[in-house]
C-alpha atoms as a PDB file:
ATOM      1  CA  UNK A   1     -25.871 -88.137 -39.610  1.00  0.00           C
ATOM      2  CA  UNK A   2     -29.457 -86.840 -41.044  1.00  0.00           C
ATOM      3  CA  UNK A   3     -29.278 -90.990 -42.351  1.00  0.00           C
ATOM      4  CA  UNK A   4     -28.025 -92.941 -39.596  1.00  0.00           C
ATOM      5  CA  UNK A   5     -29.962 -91.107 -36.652  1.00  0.00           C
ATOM      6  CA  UNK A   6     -32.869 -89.975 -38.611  1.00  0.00           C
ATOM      7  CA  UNK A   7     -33.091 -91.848 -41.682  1.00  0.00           C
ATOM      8  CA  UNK A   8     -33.103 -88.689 -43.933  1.00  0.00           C
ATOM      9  CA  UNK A   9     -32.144 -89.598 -47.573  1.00  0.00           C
ATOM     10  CA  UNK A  10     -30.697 -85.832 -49.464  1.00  0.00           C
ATOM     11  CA  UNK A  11     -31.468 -83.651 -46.538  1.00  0.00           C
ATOM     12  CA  UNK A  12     -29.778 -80.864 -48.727  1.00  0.00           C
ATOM     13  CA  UNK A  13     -32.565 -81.951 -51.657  1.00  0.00           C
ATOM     14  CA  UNK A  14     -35.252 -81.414 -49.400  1.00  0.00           C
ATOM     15  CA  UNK A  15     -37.777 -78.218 -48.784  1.00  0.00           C
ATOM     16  CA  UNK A  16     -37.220 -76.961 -44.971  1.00  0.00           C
ATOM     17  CA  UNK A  17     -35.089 -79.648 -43.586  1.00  0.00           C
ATOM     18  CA  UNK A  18     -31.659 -78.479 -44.070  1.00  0.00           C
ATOM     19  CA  UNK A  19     -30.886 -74.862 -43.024  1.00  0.00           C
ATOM     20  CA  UNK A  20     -27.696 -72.448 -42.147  1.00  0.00           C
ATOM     21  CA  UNK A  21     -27.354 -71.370 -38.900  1.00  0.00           C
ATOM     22  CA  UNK A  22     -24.221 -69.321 -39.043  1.00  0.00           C
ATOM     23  CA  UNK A  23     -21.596 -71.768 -40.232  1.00  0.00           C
ATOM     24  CA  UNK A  24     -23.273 -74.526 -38.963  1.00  0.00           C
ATOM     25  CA  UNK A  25     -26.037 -76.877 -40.847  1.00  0.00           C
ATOM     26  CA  UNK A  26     -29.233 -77.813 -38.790  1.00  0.00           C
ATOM     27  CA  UNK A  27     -31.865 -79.937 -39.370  1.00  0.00           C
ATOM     28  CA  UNK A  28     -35.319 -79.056 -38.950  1.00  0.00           C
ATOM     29  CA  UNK A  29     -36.992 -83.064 -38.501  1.00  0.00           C
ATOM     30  CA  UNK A  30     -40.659 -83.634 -37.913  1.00  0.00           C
ATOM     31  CA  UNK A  31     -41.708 -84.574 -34.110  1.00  0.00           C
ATOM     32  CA  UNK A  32     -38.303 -84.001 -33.245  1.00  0.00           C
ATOM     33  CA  UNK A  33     -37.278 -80.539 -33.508  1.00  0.00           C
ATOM     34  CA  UNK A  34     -34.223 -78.770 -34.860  1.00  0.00           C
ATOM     35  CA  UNK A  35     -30.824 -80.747 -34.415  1.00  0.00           C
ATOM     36  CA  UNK A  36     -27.500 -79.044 -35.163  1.00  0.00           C
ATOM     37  CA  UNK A  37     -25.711 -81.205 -37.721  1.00  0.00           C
ATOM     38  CA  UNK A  38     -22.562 -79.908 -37.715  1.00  0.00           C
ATOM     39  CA  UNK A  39     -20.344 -77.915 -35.485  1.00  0.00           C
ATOM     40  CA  UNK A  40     -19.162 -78.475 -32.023  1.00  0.00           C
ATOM     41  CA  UNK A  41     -22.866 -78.926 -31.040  1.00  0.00           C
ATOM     42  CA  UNK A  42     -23.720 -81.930 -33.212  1.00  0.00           C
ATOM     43  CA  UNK A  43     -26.209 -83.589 -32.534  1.00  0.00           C
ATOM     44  CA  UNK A  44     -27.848 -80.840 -29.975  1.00  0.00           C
ATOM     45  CA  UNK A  45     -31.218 -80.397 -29.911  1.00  0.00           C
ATOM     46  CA  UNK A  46     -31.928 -76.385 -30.552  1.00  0.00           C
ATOM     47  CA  UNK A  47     -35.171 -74.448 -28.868  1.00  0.00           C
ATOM     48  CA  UNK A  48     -37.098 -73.022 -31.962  1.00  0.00           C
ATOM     49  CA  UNK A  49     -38.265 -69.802 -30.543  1.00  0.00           C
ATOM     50  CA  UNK A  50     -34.870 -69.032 -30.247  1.00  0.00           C
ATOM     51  CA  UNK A  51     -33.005 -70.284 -33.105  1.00  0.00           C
ATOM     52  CA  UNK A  52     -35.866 -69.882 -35.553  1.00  0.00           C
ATOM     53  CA  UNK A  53     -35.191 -66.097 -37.045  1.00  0.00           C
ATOM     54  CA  UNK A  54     -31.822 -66.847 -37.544  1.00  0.00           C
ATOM     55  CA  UNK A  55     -32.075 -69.841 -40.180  1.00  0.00           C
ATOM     56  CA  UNK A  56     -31.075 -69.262 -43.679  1.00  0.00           C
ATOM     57  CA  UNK A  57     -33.406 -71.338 -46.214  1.00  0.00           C
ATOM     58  CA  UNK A  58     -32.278 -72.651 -50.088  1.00  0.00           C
ATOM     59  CA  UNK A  59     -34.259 -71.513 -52.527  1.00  0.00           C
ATOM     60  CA  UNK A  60     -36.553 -74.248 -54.379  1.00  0.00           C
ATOM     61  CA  UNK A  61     -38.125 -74.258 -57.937  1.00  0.00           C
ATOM     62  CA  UNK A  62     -41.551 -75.229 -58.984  1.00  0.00           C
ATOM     63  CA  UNK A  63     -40.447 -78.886 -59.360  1.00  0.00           C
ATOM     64  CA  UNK A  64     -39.483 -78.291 -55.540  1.00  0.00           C
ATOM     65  CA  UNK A  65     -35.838 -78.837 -56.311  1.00  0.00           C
ATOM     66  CA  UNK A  66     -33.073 -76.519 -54.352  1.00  0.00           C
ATOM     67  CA  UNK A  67     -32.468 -73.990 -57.269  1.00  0.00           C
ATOM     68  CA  UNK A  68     -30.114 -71.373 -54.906  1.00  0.00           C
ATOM     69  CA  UNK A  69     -28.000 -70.336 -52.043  1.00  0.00           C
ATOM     70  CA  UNK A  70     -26.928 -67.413 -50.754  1.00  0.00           C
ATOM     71  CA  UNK A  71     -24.046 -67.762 -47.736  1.00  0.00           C
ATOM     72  CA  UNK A  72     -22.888 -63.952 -47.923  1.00  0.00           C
ATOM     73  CA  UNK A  73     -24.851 -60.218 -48.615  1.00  0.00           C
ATOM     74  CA  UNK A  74     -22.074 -57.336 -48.717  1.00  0.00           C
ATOM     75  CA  UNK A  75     -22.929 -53.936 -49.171  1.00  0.00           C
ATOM     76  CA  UNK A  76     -26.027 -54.498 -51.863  1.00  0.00           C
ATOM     77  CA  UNK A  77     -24.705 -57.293 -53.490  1.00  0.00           C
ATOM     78  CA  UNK A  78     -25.424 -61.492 -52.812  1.00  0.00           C
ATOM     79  CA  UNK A  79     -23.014 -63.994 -53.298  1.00  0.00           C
ATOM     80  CA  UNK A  80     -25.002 -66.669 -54.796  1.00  0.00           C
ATOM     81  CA  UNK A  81     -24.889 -69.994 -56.111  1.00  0.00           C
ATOM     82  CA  UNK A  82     -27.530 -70.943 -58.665  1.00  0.00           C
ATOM     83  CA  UNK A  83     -27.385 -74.209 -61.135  1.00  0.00           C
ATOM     84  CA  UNK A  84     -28.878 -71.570 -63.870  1.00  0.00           C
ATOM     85  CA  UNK A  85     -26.006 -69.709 -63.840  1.00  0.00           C
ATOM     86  CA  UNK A  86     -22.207 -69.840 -64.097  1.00  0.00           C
ATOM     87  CA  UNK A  87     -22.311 -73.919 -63.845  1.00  0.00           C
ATOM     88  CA  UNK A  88     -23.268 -73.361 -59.760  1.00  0.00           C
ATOM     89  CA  UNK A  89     -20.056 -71.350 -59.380  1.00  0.00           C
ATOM     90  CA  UNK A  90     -20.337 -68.113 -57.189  1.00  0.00           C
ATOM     91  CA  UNK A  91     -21.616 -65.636 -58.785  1.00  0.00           C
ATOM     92  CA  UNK A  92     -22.012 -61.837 -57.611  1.00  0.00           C
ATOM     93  CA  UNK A  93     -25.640 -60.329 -58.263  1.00  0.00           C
ATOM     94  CA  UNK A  94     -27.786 -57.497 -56.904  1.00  0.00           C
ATOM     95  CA  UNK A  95     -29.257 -58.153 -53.741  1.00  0.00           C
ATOM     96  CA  UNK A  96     -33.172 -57.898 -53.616  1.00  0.00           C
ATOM     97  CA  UNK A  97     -34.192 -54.448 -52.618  1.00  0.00           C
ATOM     98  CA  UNK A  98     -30.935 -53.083 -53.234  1.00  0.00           C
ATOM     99  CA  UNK A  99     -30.273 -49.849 -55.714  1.00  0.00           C
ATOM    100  CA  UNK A 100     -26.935 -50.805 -56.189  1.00  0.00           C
ATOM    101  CA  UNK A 101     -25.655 -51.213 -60.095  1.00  0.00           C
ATOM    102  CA  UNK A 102     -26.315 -54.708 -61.527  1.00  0.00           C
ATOM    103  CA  UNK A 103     -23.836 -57.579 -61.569  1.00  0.00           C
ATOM    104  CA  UNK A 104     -23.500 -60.743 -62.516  1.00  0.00           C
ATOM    105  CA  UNK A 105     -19.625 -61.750 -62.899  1.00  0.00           C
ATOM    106  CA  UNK A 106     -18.450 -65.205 -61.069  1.00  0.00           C
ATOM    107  CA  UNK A 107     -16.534 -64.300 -57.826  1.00  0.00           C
ATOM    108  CA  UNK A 108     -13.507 -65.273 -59.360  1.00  0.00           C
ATOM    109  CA  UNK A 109     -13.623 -63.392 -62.322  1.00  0.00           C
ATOM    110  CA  UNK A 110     -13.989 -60.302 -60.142  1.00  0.00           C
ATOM    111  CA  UNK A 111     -11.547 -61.495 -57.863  1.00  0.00           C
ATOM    112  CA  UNK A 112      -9.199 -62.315 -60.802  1.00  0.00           C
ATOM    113  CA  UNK A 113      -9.626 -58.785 -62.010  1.00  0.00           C
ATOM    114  CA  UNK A 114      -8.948 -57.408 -58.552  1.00  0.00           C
ATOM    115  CA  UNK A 115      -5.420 -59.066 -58.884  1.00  0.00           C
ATOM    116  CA  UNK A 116      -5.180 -57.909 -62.103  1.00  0.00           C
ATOM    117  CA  UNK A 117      -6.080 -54.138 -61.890  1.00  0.00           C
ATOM    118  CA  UNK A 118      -4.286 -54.023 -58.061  1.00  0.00           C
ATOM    119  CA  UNK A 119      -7.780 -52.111 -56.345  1.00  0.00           C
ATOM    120  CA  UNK A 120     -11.434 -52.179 -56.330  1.00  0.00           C
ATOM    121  CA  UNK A 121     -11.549 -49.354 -58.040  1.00  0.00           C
ATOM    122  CA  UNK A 122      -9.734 -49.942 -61.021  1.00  0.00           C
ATOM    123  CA  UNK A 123     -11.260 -53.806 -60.763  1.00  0.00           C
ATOM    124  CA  UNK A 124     -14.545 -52.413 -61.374  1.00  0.00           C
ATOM    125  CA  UNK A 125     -13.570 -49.596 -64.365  1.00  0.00           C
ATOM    126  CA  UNK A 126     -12.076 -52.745 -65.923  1.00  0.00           C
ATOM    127  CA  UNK A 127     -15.116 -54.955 -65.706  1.00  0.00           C
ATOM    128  CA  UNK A 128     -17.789 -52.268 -65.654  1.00  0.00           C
ATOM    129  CA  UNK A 129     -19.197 -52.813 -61.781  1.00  0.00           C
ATOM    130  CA  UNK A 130     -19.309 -51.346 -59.004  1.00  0.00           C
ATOM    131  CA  UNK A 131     -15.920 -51.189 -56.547  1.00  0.00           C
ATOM    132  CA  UNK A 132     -18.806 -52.737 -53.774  1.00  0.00           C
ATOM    133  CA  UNK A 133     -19.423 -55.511 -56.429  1.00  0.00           C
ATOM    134  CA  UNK A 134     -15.564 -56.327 -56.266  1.00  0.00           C
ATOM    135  CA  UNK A 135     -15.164 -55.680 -52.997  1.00  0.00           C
ATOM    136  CA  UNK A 136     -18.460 -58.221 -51.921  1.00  0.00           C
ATOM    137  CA  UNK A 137     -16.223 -61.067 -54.086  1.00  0.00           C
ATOM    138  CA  UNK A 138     -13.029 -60.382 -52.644  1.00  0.00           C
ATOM    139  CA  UNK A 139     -14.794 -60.740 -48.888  1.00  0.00           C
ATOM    140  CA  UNK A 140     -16.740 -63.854 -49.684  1.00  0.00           C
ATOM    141  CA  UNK A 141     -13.450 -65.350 -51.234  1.00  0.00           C
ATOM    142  CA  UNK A 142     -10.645 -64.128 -48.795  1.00  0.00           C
ATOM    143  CA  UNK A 143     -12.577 -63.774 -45.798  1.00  0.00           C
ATOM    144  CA  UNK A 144     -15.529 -65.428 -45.440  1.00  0.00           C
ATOM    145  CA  UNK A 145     -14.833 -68.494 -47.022  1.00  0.00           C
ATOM    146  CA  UNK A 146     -11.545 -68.802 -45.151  1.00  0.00           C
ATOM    147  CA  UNK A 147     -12.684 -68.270 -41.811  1.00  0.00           C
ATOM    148  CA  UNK A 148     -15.822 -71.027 -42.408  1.00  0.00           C
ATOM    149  CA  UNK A 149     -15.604 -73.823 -41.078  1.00  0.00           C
ATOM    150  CA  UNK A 150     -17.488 -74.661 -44.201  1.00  0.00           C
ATOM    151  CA  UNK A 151     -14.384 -74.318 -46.502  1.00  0.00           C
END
């Protein structure tokens, strides 16, 4: 869509023209405005003023390249995915701000573990984390992802 009706080549590769609106990718295109790219509103132009606060940005490096992502935040803790780190796979870290004890496991290690040890408790004695760590993988992976329309 962003190359047919727009003639956007790698919308996702570019700084502030792809963004997350809920589930639902928009495009923010110059003289135009922002257009909902997916979702049962394709296509739909969307009032700024409105939509605005509620648009979730990748990341970019000095080069200006998208270097991260991060769909959920559960109790202290970002699911993110980051080239850098685990190969891009989903990885569990501290979320900015946050107090919580450090993590950086892939979501299905600590997912694997939670299958493993039967709770988040004994999950996280097993690994060394926090039960919130294991319990922010477990919701990205069995409940977020699965109610996205995304997945």
């Amino acid at each position: 869509m962003a190359k047919s009706k727009f003639g956007i080549d790698y919308p996702f590769a570019r700084k502030h023209t792809t963004f997350l609106r809920g589930d639902d990718l928009v495009l923010d295109i110059e003289k135009i405005g922002i257009v909902e790219s997916t979702g049962p509103h394709k296509s739909q132009l969307n009032m700024r003023k409105v939509v605005e606060r509620y648009l979730v940005d990748l990341s970019y490096d000095a080069a200006g390249l998208a270097n991260g992502y991060v769909p959920l935040t559960w109790k202290g803790y970002d699911i993110v995915f980051d080239p850098r780190f685990h190969f891009g796979e989903p990885f569990v870290r501290r979320a900015r701000k946050s107090n919580v004890k450090p993590c950086r496991y892939s979501v299905m290690s600590l997912c694997e573990a939670f299958d493993a040890e039967g709770s988040y408790a004994a999950a996280s004695r097993s690994l060394g984390v926090s039960a919130e760590a294991v319990e922010a993988a477990h919701k990205y992976y069995f409940d977020y992802l699965r109610t996205s329309e995304a997945a």
